[in-house]
PDB file of N, CA and C in Angstrom:
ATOM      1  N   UNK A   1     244.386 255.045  40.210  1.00  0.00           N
ATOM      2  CA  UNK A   1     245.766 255.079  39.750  1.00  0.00           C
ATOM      3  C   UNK A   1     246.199 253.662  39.380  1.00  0.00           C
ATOM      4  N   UNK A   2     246.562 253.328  38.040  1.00  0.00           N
ATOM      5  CA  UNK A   2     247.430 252.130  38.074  1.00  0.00           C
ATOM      6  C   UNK A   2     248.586 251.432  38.351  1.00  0.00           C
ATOM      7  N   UNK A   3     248.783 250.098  38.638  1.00  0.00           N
ATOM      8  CA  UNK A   3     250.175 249.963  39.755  1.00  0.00           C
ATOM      9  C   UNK A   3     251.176 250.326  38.294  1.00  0.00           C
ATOM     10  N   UNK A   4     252.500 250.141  38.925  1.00  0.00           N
ATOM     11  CA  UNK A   4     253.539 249.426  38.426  1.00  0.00           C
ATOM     12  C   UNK A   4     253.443 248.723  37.265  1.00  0.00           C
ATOM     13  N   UNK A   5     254.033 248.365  36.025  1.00  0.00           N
ATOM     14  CA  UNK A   5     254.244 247.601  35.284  1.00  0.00           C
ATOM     15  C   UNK A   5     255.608 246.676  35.182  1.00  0.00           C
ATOM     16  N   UNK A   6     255.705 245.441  35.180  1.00  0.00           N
ATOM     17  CA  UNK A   6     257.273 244.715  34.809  1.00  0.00           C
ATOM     18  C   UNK A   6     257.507 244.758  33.733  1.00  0.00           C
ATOM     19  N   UNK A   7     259.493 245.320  33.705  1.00  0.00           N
ATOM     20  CA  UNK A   7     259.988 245.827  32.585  1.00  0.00           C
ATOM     21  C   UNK A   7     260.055 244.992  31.828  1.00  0.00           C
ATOM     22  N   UNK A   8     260.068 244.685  30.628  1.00  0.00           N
ATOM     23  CA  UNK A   8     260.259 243.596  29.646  1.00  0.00           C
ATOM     24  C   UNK A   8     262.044 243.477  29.530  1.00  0.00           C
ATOM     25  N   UNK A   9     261.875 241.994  29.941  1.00  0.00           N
ATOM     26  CA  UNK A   9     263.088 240.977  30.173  1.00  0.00           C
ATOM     27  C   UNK A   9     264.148 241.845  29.140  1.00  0.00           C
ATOM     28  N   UNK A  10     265.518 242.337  29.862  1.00  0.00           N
ATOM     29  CA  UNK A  10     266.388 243.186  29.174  1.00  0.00           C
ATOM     30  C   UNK A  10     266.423 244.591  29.141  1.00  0.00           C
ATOM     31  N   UNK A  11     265.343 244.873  29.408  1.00  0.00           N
ATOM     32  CA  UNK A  11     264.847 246.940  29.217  1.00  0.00           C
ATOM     33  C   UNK A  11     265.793 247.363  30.752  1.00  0.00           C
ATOM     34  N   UNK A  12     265.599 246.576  31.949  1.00  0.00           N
ATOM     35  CA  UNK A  12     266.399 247.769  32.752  1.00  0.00           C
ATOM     36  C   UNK A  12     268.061 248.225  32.376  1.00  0.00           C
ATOM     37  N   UNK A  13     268.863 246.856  31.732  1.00  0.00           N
ATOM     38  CA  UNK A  13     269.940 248.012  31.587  1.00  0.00           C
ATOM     39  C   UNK A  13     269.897 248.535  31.084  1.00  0.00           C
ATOM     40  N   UNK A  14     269.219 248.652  29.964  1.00  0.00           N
ATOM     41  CA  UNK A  14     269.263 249.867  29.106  1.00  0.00           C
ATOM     42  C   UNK A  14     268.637 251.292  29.935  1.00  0.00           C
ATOM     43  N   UNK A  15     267.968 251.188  30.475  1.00  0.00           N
ATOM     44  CA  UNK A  15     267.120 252.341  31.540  1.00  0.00           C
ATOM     45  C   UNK A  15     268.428 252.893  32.567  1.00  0.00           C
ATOM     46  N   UNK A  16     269.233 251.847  32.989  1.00  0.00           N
ATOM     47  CA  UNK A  16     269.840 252.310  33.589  1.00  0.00           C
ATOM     48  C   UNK A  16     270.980 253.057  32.950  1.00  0.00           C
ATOM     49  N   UNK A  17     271.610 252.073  31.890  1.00  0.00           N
ATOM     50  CA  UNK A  17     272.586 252.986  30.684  1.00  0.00           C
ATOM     51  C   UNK A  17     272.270 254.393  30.515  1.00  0.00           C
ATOM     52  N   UNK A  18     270.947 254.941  29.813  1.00  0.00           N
ATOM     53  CA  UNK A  18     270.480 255.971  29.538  1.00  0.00           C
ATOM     54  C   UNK A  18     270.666 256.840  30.911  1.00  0.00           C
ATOM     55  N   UNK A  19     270.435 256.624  32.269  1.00  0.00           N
ATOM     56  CA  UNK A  19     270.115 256.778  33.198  1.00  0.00           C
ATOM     57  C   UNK A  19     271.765 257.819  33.426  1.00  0.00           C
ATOM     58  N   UNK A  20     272.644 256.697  33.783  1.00  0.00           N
ATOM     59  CA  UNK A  20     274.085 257.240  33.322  1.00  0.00           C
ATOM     60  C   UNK A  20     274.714 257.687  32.482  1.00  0.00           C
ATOM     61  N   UNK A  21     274.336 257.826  31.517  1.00  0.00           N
ATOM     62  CA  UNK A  21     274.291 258.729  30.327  1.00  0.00           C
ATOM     63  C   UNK A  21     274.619 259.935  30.545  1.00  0.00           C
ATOM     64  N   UNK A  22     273.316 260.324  31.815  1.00  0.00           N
ATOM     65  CA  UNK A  22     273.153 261.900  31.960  1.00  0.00           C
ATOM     66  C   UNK A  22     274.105 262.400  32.994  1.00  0.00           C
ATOM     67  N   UNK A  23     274.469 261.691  34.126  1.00  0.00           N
ATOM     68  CA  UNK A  23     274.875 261.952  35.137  1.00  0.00           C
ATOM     69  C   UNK A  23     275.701 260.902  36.354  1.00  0.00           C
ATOM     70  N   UNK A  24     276.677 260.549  36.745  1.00  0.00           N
ATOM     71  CA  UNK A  24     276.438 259.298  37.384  1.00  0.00           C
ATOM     72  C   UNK A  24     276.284 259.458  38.786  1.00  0.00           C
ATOM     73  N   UNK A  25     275.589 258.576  39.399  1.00  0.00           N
ATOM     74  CA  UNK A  25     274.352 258.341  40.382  1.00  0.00           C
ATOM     75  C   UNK A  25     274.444 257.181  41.272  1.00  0.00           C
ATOM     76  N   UNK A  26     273.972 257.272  42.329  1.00  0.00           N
ATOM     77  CA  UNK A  26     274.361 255.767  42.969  1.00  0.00           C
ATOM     78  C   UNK A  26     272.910 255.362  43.044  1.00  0.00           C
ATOM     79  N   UNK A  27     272.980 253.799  43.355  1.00  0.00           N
ATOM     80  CA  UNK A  27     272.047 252.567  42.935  1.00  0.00           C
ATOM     81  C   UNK A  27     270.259 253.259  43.090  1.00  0.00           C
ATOM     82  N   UNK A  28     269.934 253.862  44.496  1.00  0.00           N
ATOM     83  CA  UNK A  28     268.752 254.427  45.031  1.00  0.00           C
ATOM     84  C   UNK A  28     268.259 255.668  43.906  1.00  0.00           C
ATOM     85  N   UNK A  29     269.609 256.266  43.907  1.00  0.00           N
ATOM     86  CA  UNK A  29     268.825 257.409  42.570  1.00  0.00           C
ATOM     87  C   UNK A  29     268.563 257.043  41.879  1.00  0.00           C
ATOM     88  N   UNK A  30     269.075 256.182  41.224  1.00  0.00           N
ATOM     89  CA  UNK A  30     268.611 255.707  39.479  1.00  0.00           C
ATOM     90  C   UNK A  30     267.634 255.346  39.606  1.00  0.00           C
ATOM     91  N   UNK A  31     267.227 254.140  40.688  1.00  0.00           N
ATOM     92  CA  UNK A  31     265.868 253.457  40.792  1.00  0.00           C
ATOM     93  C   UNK A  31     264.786 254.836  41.002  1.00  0.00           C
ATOM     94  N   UNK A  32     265.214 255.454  41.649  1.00  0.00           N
ATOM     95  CA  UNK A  32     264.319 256.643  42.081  1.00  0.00           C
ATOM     96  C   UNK A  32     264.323 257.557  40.868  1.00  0.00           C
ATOM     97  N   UNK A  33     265.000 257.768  40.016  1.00  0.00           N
ATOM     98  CA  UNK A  33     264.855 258.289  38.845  1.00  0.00           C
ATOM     99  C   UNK A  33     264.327 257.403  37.522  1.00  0.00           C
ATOM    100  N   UNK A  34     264.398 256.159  37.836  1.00  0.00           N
ATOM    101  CA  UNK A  34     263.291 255.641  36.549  1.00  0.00           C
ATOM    102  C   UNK A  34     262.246 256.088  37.280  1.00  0.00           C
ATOM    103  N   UNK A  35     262.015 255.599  38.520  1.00  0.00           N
ATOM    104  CA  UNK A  35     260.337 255.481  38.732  1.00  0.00           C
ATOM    105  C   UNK A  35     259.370 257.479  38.504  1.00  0.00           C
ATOM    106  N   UNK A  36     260.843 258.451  38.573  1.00  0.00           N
ATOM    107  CA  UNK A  36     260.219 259.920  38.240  1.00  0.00           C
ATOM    108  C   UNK A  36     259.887 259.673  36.854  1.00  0.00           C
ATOM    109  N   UNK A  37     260.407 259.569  35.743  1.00  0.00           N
ATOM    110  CA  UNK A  37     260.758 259.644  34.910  1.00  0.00           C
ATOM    111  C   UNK A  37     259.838 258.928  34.329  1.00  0.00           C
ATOM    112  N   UNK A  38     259.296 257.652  34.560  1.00  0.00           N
ATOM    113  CA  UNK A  38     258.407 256.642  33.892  1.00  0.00           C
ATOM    114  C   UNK A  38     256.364 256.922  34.510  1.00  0.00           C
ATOM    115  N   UNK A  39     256.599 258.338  35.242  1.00  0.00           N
ATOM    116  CA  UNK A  39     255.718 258.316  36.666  1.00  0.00           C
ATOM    117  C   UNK A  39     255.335 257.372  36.999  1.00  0.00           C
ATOM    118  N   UNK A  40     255.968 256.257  37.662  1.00  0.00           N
ATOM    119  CA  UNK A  40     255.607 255.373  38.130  1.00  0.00           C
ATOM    120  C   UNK A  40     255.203 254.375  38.148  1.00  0.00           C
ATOM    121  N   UNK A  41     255.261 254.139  36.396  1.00  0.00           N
ATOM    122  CA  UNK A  41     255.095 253.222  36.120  1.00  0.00           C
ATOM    123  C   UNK A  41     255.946 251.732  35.907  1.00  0.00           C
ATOM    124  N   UNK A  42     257.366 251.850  36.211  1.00  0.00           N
ATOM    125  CA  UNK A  42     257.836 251.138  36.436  1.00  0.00           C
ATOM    126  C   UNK A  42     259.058 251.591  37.635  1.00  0.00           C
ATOM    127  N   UNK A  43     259.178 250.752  38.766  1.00  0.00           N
ATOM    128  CA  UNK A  43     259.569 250.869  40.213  1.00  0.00           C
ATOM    129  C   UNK A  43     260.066 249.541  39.866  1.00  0.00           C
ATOM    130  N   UNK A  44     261.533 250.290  40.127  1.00  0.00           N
ATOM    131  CA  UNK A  44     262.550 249.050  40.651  1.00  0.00           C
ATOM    132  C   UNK A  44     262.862 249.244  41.946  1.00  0.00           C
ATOM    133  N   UNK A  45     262.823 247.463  42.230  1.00  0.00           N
ATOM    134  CA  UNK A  45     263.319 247.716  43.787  1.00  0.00           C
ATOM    135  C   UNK A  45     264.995 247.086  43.518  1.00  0.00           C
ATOM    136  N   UNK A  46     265.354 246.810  44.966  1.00  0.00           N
ATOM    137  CA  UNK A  46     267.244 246.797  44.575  1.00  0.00           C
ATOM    138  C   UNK A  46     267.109 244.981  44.635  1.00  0.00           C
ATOM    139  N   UNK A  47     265.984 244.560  44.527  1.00  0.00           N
ATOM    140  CA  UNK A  47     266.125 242.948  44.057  1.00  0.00           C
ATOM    141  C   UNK A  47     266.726 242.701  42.698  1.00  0.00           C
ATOM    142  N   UNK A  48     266.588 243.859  41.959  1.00  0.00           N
ATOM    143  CA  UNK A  48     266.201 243.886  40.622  1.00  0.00           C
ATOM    144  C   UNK A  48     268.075 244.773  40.115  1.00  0.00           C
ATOM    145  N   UNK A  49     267.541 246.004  40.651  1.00  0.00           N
ATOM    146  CA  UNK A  49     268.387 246.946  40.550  1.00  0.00           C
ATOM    147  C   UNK A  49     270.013 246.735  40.749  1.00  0.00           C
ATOM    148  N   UNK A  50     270.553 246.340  41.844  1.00  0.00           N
ATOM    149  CA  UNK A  50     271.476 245.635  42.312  1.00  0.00           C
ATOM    150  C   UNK A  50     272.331 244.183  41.515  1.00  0.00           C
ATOM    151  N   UNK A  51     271.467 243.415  41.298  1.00  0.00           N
ATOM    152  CA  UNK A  51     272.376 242.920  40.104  1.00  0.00           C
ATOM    153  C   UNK A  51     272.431 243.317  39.424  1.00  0.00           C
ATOM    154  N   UNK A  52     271.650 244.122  38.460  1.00  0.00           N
ATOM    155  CA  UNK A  52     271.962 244.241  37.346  1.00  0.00           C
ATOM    156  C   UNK A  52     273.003 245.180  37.210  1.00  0.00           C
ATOM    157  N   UNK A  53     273.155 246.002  38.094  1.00  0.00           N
ATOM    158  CA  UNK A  53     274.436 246.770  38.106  1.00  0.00           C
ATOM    159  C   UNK A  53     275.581 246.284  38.711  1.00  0.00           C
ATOM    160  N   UNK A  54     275.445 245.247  39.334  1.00  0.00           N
ATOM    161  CA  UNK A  54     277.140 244.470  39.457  1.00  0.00           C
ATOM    162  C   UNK A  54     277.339 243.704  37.733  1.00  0.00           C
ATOM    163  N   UNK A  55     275.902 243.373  36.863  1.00  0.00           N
ATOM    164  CA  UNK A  55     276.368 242.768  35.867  1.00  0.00           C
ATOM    165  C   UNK A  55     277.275 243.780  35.060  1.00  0.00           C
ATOM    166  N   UNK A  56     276.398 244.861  34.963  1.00  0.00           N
ATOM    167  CA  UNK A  56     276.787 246.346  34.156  1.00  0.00           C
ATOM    168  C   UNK A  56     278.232 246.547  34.513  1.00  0.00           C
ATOM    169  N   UNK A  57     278.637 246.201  35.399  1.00  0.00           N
ATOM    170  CA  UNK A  57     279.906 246.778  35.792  1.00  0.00           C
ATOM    171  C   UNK A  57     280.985 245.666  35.718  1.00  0.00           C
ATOM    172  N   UNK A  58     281.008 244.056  35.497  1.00  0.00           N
ATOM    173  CA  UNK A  58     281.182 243.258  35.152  1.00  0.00           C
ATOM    174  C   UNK A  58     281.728 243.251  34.006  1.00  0.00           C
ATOM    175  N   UNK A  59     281.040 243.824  32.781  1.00  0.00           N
ATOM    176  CA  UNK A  59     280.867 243.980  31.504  1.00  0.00           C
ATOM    177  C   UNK A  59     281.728 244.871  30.990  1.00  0.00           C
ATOM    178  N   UNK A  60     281.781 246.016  32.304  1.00  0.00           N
ATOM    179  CA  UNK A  60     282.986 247.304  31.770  1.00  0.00           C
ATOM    180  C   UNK A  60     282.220 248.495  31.095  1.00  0.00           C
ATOM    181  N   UNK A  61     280.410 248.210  31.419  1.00  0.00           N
ATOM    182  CA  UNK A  61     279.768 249.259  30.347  1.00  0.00           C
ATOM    183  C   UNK A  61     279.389 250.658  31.893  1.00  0.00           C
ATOM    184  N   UNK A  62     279.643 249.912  32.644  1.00  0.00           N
ATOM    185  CA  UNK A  62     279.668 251.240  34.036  1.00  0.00           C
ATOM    186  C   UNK A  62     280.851 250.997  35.175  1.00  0.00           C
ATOM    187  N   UNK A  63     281.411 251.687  35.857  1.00  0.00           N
ATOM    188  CA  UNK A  63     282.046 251.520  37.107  1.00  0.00           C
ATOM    189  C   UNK A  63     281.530 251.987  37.951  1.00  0.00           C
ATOM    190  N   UNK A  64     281.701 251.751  39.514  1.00  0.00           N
ATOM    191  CA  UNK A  64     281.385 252.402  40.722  1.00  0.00           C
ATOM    192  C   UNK A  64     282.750 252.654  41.732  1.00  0.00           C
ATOM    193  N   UNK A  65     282.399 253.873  42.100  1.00  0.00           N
ATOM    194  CA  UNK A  65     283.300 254.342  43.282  1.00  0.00           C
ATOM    195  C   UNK A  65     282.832 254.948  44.688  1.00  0.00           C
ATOM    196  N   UNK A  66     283.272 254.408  45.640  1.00  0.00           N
ATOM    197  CA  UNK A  66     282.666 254.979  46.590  1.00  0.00           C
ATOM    198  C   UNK A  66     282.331 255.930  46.952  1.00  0.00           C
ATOM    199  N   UNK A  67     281.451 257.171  47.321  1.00  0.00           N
ATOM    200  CA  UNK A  67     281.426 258.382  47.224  1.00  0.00           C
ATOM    201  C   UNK A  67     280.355 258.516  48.926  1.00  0.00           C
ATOM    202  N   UNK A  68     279.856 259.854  48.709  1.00  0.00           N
ATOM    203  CA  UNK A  68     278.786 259.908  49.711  1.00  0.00           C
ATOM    204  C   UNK A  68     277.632 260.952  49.348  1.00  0.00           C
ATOM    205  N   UNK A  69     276.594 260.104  49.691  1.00  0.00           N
ATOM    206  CA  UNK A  69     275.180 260.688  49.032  1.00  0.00           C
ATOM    207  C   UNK A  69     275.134 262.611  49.842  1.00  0.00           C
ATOM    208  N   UNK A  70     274.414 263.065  49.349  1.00  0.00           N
ATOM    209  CA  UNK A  70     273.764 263.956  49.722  1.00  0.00           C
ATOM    210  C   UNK A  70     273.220 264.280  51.172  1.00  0.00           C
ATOM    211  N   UNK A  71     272.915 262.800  51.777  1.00  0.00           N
ATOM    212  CA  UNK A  71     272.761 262.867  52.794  1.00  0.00           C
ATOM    213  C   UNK A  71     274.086 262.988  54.300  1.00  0.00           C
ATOM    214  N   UNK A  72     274.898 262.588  53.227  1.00  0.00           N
ATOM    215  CA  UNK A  72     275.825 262.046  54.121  1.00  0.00           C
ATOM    216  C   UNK A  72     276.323 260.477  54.151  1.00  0.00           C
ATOM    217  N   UNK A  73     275.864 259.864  53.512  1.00  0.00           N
ATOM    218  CA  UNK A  73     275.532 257.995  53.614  1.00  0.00           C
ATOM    219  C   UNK A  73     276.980 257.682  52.799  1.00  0.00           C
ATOM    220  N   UNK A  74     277.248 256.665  53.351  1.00  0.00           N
ATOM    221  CA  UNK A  74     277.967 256.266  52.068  1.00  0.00           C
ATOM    222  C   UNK A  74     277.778 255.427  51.158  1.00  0.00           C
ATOM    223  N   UNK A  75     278.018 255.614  49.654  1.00  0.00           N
ATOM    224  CA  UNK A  75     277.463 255.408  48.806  1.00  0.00           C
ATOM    225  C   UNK A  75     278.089 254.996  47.524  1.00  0.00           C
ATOM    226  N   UNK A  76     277.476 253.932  46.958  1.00  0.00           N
ATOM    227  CA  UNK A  76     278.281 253.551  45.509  1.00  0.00           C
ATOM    228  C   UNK A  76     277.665 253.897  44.271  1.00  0.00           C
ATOM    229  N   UNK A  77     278.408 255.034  44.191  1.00  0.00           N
ATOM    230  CA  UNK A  77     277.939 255.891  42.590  1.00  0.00           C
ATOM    231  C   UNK A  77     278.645 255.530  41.585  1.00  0.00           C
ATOM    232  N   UNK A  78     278.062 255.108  40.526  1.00  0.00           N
ATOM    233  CA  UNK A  78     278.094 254.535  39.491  1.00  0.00           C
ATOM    234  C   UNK A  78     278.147 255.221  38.018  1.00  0.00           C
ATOM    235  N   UNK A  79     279.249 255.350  37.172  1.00  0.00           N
ATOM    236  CA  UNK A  79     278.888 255.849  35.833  1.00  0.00           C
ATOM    237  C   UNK A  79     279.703 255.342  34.722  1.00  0.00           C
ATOM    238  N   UNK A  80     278.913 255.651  33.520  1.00  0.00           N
ATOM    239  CA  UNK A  80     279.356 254.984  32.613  1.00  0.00           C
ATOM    240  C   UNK A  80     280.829 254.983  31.663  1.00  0.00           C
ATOM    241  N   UNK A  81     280.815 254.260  31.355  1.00  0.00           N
ATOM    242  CA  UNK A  81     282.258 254.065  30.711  1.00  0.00           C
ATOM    243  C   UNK A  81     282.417 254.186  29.592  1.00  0.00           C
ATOM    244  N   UNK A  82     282.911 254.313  28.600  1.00  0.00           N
ATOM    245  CA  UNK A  82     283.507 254.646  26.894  1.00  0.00           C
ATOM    246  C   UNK A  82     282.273 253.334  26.758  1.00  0.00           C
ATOM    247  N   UNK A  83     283.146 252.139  26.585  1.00  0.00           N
ATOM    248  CA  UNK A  83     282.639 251.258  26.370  1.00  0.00           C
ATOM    249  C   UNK A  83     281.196 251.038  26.741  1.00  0.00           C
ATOM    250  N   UNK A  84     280.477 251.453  27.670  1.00  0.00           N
ATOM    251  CA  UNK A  84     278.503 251.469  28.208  1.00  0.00           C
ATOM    252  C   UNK A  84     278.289 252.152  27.266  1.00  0.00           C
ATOM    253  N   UNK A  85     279.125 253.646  26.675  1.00  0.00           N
ATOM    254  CA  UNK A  85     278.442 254.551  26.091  1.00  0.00           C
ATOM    255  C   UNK A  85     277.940 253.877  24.588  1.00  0.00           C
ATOM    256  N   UNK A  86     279.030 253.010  24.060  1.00  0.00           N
ATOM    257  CA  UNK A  86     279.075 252.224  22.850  1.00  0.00           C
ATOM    258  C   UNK A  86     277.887 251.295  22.742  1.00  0.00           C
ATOM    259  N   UNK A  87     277.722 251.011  24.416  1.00  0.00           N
ATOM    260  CA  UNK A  87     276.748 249.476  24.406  1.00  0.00           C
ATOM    261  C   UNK A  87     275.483 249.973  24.441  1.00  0.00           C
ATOM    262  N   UNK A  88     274.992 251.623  24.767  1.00  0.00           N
ATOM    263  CA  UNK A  88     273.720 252.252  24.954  1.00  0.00           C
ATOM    264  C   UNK A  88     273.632 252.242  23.691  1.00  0.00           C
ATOM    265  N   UNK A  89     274.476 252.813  22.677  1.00  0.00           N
ATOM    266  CA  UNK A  89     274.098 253.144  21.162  1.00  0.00           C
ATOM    267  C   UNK A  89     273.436 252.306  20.858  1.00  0.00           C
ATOM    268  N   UNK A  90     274.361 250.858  21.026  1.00  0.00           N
ATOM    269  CA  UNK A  90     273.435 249.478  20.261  1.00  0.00           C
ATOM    270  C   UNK A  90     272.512 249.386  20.792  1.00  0.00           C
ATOM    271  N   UNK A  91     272.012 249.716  22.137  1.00  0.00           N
ATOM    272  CA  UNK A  91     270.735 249.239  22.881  1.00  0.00           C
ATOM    273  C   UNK A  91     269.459 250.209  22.254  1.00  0.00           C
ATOM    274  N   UNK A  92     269.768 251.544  22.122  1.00  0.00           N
ATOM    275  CA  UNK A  92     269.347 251.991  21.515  1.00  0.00           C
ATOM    276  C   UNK A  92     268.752 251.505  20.333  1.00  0.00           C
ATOM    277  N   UNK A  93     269.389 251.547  19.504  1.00  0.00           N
ATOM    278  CA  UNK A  93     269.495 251.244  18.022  1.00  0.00           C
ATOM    279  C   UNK A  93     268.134 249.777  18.077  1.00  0.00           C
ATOM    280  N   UNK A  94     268.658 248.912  18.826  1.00  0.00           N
ATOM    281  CA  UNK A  94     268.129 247.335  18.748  1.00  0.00           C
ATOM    282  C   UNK A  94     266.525 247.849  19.756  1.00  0.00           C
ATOM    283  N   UNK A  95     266.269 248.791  20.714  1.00  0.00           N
ATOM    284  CA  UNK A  95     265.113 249.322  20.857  1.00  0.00           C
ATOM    285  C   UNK A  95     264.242 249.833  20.125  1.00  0.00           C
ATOM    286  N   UNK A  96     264.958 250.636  19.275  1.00  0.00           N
ATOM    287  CA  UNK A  96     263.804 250.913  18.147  1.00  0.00           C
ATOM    288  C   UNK A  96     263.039 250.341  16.969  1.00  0.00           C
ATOM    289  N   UNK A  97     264.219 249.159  16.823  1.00  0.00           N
ATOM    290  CA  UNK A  97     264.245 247.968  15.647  1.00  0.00           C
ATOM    291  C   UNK A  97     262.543 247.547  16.466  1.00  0.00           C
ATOM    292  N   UNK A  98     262.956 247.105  17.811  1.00  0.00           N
ATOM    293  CA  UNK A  98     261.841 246.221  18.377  1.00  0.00           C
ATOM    294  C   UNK A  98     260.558 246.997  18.597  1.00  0.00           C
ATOM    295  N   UNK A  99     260.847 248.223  18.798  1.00  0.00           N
ATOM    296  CA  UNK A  99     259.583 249.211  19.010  1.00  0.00           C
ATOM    297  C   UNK A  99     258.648 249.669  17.793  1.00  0.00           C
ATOM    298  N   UNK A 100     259.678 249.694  16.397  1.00  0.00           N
ATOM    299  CA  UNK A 100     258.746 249.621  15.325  1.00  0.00           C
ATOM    300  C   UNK A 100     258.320 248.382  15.134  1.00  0.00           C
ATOM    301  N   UNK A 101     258.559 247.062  15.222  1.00  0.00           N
ATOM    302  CA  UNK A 101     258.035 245.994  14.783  1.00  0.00           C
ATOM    303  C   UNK A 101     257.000 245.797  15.810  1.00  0.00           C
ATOM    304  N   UNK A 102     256.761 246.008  17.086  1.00  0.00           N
ATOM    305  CA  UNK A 102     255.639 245.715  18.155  1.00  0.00           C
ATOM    306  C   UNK A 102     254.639 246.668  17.466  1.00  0.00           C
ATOM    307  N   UNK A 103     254.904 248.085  16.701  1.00  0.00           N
ATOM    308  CA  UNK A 103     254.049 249.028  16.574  1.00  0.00           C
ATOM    309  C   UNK A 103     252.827 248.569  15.051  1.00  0.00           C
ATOM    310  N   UNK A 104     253.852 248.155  14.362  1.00  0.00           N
ATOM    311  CA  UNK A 104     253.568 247.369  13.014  1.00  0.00           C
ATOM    312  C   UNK A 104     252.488 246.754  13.492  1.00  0.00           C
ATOM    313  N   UNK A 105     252.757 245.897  14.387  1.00  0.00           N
ATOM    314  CA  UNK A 105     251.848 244.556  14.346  1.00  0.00           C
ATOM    315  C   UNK A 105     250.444 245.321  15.323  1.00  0.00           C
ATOM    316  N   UNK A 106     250.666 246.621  15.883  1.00  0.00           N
ATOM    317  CA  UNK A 106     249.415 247.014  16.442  1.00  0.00           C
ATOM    318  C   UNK A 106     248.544 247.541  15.948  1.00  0.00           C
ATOM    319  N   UNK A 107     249.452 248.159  15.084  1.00  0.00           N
ATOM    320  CA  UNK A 107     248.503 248.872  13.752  1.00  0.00           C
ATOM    321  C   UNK A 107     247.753 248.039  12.578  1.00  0.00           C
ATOM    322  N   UNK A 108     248.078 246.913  12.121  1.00  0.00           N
ATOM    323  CA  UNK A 108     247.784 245.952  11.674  1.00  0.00           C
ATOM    324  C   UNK A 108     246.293 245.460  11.593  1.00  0.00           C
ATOM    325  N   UNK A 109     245.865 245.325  10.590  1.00  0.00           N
ATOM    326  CA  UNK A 109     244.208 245.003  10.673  1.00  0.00           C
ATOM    327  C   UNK A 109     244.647 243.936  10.672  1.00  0.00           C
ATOM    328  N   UNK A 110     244.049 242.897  11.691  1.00  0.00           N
ATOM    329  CA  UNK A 110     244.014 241.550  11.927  1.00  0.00           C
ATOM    330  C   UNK A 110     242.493 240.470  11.414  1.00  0.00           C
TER     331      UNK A 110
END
């Protein structure tokens, strides 16, 4: 089985944007839902995870409110805002720009 891969510098908010997109979620799910979602190939831990969602929320592209997990825990669930929804489009958009040009250059007889 191969480990983990590190996300390329910028990709988690967008992972997480998309992430909230669908549903909003507090900090452990999301991480636990890239790593379903990617099978495993990329695992965030909350070194990672955790700022970047105080930045996200900083920004005005997510909020959090206190809630309580499933378990019972209490918990800061997080979802997106008008404005995240605007900032996924562009992230979007500027992902694919970069995903055809990485693809270009693979296909490329060198």
């Amino acid at each position: 089985m191969e480990k983990s891969a590190n996300l390329p510098h910028g990709t988690l908010d967008l992972l997480i944007l998309r992430i909230l997109e669908l549903r909003p979620m507090h900090g452990v799910a999301i991480a636990d839902r890239i790593e379903q979602t990617t099978g495993g190939v990329f695992v965030v831990g909350p070194g990672s995870l955790f700022p970047s969602l105080h930045r996200l929320a900083e920004r005005g592209w997510i909020r959090g409110q206190w809630g309580e997990s499933e378990a019972g825990h209490r918990v800061k669930v997080y979802e997106l805002t008008a404005r995240g929804r605007r900032q996924l489009e562009e992230e979007k958009r500027h992902w694919r720009r970069v995903q055809t040009a990485v693809n270009q250059i693979l296909a490329e007889e060198l």
